[in-house]
Structures are given as structure tokens and as C-alpha cells.
N, C-alpha and C. Protein backbone atom coordinates (compact mmCIF):
# COMPACT_ATOMS: atom_id res chain seq x y z
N UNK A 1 -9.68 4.32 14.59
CA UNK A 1 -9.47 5.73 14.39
C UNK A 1 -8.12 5.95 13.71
N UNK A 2 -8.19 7.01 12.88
CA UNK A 2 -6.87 7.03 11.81
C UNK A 2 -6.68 8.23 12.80
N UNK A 3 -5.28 8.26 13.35
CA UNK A 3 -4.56 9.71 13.87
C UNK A 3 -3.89 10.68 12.32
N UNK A 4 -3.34 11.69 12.44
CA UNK A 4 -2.97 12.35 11.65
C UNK A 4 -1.51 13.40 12.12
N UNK A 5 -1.05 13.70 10.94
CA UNK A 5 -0.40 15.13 11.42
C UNK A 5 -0.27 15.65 10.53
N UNK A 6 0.12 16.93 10.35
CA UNK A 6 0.05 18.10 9.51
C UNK A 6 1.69 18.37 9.01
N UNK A 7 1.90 18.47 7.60
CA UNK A 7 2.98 18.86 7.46
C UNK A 7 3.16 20.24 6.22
N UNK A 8 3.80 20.85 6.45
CA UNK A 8 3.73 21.77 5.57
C UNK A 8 4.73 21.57 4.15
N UNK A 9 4.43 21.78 2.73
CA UNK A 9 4.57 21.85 1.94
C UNK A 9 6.05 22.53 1.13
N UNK A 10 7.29 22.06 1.27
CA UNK A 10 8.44 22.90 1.05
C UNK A 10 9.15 23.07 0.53
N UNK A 11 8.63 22.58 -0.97
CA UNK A 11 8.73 22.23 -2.54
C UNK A 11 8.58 23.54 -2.98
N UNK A 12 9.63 24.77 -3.17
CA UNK A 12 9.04 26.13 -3.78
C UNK A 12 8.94 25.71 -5.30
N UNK A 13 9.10 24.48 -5.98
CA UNK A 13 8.22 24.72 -7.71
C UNK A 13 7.42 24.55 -7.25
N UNK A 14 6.83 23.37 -6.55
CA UNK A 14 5.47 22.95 -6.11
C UNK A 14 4.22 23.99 -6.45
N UNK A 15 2.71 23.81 -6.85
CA UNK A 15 1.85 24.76 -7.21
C UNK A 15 1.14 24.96 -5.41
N UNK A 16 1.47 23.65 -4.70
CA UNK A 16 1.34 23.68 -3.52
C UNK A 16 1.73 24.21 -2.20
N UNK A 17 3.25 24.51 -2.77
CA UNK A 17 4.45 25.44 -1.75
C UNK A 17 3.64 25.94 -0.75
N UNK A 18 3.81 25.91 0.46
CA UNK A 18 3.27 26.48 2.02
C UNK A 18 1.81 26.06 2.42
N UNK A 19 1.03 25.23 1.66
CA UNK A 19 0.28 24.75 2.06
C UNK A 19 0.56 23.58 2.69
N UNK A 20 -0.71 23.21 3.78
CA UNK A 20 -0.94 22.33 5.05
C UNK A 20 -1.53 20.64 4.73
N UNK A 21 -0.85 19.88 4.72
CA UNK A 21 -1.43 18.37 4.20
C UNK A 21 -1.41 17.49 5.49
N UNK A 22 -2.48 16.34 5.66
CA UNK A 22 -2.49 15.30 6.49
C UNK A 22 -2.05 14.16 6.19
N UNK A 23 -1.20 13.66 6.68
CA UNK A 23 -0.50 12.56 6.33
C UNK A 23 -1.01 11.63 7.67
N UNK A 24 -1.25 10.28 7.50
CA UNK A 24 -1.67 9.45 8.04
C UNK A 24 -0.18 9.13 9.43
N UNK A 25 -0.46 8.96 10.89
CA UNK A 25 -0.06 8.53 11.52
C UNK A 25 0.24 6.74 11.73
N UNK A 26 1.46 6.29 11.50
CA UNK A 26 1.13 4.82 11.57
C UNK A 26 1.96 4.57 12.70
N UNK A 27 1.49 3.39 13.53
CA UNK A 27 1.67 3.12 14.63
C UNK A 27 2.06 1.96 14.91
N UNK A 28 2.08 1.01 13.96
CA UNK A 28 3.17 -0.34 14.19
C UNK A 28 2.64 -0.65 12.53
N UNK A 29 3.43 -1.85 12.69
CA UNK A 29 3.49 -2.52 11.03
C UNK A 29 3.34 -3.74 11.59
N UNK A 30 2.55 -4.65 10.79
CA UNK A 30 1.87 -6.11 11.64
C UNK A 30 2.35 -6.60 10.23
N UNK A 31 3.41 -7.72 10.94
CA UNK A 31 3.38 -8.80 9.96
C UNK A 31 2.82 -10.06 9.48
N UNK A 32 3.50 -10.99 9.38
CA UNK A 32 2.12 -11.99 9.03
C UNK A 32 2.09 -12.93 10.32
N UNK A 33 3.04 -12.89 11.07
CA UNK A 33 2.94 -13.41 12.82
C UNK A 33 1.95 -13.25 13.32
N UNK A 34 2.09 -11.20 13.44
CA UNK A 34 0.99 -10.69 14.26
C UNK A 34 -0.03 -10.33 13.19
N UNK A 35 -0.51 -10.64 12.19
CA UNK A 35 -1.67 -11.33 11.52
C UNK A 35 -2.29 -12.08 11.83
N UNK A 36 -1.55 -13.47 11.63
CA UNK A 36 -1.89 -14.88 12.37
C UNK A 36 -2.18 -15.09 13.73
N UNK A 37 -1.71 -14.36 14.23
CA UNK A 37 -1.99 -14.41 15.63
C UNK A 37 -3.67 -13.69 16.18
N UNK A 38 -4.00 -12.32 15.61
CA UNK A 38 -4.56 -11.09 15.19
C UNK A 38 -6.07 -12.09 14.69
N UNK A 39 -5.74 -12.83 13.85
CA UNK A 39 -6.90 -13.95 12.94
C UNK A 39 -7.12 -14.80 14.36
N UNK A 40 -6.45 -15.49 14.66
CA UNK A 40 -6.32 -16.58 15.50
C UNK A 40 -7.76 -16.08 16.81
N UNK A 41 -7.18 -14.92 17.06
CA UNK A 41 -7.87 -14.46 18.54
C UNK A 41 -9.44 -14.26 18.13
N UNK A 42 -9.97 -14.76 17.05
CA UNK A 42 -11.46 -14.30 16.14
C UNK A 42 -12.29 -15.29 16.30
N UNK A 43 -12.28 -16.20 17.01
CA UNK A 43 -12.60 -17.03 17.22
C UNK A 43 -12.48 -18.17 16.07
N UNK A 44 -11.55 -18.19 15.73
CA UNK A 44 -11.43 -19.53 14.56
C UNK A 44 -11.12 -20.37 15.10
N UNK A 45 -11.11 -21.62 14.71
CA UNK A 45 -11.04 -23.38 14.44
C UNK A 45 -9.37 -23.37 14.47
N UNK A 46 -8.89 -22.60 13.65
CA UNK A 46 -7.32 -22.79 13.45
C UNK A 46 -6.36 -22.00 14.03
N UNK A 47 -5.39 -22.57 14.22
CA UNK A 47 -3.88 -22.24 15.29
C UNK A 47 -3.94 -20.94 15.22
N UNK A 48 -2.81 -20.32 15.46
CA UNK A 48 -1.83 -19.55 14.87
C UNK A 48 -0.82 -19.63 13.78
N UNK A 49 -0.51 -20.87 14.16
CA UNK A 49 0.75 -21.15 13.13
C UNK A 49 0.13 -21.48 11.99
N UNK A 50 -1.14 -22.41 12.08
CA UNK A 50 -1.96 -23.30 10.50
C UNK A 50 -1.94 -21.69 9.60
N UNK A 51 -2.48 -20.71 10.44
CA UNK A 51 -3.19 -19.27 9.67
C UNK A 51 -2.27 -18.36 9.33
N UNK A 52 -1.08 -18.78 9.70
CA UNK A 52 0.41 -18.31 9.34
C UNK A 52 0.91 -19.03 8.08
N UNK A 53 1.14 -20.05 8.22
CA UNK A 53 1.34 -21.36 7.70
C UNK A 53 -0.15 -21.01 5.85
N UNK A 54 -1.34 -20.63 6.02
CA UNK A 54 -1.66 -20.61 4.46
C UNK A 54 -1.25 -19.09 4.07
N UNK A 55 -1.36 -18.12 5.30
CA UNK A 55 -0.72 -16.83 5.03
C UNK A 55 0.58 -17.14 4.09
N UNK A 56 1.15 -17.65 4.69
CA UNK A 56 2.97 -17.71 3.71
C UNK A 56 2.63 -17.95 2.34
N UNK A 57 1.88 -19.62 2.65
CA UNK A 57 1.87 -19.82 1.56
C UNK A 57 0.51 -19.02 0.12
N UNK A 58 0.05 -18.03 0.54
CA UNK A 58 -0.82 -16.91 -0.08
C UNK A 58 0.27 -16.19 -0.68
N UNK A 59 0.94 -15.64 0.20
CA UNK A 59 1.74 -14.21 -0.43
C UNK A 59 2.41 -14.69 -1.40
N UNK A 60 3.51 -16.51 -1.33
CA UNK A 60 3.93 -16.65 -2.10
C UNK A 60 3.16 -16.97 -3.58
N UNK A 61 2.21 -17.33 -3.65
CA UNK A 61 1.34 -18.01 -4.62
C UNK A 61 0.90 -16.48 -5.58
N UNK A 62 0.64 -15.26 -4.42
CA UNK A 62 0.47 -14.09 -5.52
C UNK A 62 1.49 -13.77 -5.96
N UNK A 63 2.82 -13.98 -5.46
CA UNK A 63 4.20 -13.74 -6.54
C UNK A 63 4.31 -13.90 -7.54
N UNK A 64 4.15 -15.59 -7.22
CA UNK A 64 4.63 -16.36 -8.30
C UNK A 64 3.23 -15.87 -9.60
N UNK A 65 1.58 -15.89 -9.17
CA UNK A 65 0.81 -15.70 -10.41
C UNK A 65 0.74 -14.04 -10.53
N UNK A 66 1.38 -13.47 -10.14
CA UNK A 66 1.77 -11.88 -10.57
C UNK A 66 2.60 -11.76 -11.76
N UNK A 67 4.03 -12.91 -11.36
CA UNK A 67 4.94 -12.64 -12.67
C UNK A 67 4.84 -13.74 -13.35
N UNK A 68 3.51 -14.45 -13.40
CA UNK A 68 3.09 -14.87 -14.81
C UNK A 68 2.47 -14.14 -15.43
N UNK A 69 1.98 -12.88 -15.07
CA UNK A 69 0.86 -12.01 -15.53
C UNK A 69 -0.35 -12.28 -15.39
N UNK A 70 -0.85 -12.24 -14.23
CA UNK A 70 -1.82 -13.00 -13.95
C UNK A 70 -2.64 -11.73 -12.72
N UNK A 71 -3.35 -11.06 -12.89
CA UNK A 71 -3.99 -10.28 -11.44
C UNK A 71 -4.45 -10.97 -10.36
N UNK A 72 -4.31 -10.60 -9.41
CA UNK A 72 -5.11 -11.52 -8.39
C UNK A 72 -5.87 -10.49 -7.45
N UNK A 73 -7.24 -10.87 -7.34
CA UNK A 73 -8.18 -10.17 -6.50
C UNK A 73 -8.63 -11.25 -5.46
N UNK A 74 -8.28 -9.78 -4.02
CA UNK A 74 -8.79 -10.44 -2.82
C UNK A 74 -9.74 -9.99 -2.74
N UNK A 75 -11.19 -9.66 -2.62
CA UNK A 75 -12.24 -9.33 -2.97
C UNK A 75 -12.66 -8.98 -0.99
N UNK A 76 -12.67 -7.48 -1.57
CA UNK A 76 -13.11 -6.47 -0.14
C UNK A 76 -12.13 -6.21 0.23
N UNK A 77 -10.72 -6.29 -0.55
CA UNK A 77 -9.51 -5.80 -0.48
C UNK A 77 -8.60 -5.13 -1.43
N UNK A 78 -8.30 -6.02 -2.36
CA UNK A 78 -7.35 -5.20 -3.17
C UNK A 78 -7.28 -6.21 -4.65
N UNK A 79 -7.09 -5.76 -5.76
CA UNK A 79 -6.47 -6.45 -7.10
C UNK A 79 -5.12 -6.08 -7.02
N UNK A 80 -4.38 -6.97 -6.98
CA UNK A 80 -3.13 -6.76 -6.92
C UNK A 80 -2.79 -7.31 -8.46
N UNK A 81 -1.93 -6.05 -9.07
CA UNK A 81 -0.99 -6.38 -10.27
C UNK A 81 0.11 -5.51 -10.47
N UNK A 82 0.68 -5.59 -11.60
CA UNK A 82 2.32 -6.07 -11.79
C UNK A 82 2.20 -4.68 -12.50
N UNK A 83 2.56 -3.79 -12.59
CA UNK A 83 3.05 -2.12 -13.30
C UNK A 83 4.36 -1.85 -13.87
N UNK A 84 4.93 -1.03 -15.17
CA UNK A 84 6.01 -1.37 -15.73
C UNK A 84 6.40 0.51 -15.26
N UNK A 85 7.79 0.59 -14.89
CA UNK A 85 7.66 1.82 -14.59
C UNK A 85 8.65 2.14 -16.04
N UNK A 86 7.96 2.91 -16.71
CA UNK A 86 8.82 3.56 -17.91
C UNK A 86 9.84 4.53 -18.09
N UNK A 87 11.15 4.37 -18.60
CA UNK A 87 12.38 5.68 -18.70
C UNK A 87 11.91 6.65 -19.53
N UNK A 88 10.52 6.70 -20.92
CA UNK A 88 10.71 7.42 -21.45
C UNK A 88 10.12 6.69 -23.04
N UNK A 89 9.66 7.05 -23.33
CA UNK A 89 8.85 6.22 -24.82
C UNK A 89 10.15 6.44 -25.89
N UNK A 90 10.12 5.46 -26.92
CA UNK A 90 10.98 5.43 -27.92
C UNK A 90 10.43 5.89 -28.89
N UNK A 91 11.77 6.19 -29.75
CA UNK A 91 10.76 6.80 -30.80
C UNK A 91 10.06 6.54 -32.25
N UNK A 92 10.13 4.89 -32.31
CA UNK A 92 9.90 4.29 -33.10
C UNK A 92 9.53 2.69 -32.45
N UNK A 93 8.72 1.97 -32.43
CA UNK A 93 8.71 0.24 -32.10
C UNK A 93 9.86 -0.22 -32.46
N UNK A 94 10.65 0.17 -33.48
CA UNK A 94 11.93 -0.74 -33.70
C UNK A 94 12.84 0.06 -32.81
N UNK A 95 13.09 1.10 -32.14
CA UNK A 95 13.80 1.32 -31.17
C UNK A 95 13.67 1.39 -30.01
N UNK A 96 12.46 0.49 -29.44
CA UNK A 96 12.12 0.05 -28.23
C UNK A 96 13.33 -0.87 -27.81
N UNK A 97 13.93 -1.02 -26.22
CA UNK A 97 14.09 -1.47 -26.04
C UNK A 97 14.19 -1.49 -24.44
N UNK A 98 14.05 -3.31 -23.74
CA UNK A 98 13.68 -2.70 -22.66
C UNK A 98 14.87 -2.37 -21.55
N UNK A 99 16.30 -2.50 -21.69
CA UNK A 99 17.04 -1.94 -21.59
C UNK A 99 17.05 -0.35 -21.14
N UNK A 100 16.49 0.10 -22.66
CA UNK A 100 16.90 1.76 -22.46
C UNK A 100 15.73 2.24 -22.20
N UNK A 101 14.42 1.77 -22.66
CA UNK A 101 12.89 2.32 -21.73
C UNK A 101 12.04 1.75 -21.03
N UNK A 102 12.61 0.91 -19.82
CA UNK A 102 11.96 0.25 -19.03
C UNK A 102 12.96 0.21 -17.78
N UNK A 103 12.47 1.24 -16.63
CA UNK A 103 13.03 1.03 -15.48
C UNK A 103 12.93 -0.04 -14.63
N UNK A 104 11.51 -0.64 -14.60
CA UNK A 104 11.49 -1.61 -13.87
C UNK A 104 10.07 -1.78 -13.68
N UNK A 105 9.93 -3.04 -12.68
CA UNK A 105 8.73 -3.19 -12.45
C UNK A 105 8.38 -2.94 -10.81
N UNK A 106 6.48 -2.79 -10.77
CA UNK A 106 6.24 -1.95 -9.43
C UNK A 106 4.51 -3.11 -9.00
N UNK A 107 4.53 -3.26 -7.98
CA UNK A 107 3.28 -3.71 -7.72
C UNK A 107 2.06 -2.76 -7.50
N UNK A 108 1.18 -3.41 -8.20
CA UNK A 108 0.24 -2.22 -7.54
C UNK A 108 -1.07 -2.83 -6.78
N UNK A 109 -1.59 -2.36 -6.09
CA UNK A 109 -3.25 -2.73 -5.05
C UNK A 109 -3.88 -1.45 -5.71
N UNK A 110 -5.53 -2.32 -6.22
CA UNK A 110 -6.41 -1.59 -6.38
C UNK A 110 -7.52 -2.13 -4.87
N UNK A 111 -7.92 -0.91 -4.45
CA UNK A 111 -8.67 -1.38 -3.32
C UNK A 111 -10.23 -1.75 -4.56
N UNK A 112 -11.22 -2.64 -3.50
CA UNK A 112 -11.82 -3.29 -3.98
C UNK A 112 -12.94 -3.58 -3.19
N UNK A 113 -14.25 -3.42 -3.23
CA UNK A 113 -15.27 -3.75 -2.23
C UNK A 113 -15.33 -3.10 -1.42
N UNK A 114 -15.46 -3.61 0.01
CA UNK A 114 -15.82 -3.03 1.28
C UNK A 114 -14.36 -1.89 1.36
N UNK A 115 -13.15 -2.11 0.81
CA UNK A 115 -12.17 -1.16 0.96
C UNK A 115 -12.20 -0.10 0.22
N UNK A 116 -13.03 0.27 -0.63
CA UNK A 116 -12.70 1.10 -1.98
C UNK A 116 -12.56 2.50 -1.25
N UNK A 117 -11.89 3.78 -1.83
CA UNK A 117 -12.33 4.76 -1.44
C UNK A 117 -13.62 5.35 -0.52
N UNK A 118 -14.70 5.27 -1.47
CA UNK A 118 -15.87 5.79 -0.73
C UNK A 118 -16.42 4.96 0.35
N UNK A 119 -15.83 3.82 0.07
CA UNK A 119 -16.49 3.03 1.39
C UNK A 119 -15.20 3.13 2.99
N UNK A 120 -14.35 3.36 2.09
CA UNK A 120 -13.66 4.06 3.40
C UNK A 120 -14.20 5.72 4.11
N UNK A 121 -14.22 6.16 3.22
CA UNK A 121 -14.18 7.52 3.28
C UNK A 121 -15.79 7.46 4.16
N UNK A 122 -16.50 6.56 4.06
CA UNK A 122 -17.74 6.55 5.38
C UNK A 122 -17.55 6.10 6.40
N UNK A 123 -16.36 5.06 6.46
CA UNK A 123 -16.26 4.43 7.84
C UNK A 123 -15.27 4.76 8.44
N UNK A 124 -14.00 5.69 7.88
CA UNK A 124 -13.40 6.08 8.51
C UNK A 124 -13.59 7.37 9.75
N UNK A 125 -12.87 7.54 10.61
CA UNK A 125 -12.91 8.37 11.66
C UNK A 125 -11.23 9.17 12.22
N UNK A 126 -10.95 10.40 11.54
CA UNK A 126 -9.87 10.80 11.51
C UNK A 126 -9.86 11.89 12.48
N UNK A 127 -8.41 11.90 13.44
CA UNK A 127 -8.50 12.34 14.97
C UNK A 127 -6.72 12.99 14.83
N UNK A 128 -6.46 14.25 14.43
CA UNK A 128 -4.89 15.06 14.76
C UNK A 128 -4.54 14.48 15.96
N UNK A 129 -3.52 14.12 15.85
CA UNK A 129 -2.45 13.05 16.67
C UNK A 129 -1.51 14.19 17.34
N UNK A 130 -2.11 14.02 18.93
CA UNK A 130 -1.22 15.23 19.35
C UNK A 130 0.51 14.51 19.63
N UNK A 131 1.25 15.90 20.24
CA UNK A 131 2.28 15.69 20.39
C UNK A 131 2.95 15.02 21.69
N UNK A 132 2.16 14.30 22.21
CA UNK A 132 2.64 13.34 23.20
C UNK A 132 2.16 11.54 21.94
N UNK A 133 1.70 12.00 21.52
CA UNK A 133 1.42 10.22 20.93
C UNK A 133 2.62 9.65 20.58
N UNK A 134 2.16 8.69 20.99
CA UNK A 134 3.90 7.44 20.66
C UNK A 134 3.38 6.68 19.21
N UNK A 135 4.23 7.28 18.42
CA UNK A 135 3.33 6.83 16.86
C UNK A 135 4.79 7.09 16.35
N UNK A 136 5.03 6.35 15.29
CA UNK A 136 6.43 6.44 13.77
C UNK A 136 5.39 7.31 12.82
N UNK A 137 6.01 8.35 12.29
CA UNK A 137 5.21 8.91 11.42
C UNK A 137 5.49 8.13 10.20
N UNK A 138 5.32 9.00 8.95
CA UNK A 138 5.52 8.35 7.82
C UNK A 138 7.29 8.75 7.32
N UNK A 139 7.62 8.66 6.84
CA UNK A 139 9.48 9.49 6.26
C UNK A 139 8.72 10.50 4.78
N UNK A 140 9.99 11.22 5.03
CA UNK A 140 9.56 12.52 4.24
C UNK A 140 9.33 11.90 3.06
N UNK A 141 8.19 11.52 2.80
CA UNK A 141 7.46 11.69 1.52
C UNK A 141 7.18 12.78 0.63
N UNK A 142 7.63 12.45 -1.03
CA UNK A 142 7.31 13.83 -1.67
C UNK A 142 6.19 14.95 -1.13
N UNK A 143 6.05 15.88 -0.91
CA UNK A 143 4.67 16.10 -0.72
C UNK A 143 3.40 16.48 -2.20
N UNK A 144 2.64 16.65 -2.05
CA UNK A 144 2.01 16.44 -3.16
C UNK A 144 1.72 17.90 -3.53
């Protein structure tokens, strides 16, 4: 069950100003320990540590074939690739440069399969998170 809470909108340019949005309640952050551990209890063949142990070595392996330029799809999860965040287009190819129009780079996840939007959007089950729940919300995120 996804909890929720409601925040109001307090951006006066915003076209949104005083309207009501749900922002997702999150309630711990699981790393790749309590992953491995999380996998482990599933009845598998392997440790904790072995399922930790190819975990590491996964995340590092999409690094490294990310900034070769390379996408990598976990399939019923996500395509993960590499996004250029731009300062601003030049105004000619010969006055490109990436210096002055290229802020940086950003990862991105495309969900994929069993995760995509609509296949969430059927299996999910969303429940307003009252005010006794012991939950970290999200930090003031732009609102939209």
C-alpha cells in the first residue's frame, strides 16, 4: 500500500497556485544490505552476502556501461541511461561548447514491463497517511 499526503501548492506564478497534490509517503530507504538480506529471506540457494556481493558488483557494472554510452535494461524494471542537462542552445555548431552549454550530466530510469505506468497504476493501492504515521515525507519538492 502506497500512503500519501496532501500538500498545497505555494508557487503564486504557478498556473497551479492553491491547489491540493499527493505526494507519495516514504517510509525507509533499503539499501543494498537490506536488499540482500530482503532477496535472501525468498527462499533462495544464496547467502546474504553472495546476493550483496553480485548486487555491488551490478550497480558497479551499470556505471561503468552507462558512461560508455551504453543503456542498460533491467527488464520489469527500468532502462537506465545517461541524460545531458543543457545551459541553453548555442547559436551556431561552431559556438557550441560544452563548457558554456552543458551543465552536466543526469541519470535517468525508464520504467519497463511489469513496472510501467499502467501496470502500476492497476496494482497499486493508495491509502492518505494519517497524522500519527511514523513515515519521512518527501523534502519540499518543487510542486508541480
Amino acid at each position: 500500500m502506497i500512503l500519501y499526503i496532501l500538500r498545497q501548492n505555494k508557487n503564486e506564478v504557478s498556473a497551479a497556485f492553491g491547489k491540493w497534490f499527493a505526494y507519495p509517503v516514504i517510509e525507509e530507504t533499503i539499501d543494498l544490505d537490506g536488499l540482500a538480506g530482503h532477496m535472501a529471506n525468498h527462499n533462495t540457494p544464496f547467502s546474504k552476502g553472495a546476493i550483496k556481493g553480485m548486487l555491488t558488483d551490478m550497480v558497479s557494472c551499470i556505471k561503468e556501461l552507462l558512461l560508455e554510452g551504453k543503456n542498460v535494461k533491467i527488464a520489469d524494471l527500468a532502462i537506465f541511461s545517461i541524460g545531458i542537462k543543457n545551459r541553453g542552445g548555442a547559436e551556431s555548431e561552431d559556438k557550441f561548447s560544452t563548457s558554456a552549454n552543458i551543465k552536466g550530466v543526469k541519470l535517468r530510469a525508464r520504467a519497463t514491463g511489469e513496472l510501467t505506468p499502467k501496470a502500476l497504476d492497476l496494482s497499486a493501492t493508495l491509502k492518505k497517511a494519517s497524522a500519527t504515521t511514523k513515515a519521512v515525507t518527501p523534502d519540499d519538492d518543487p510542486q508541480p
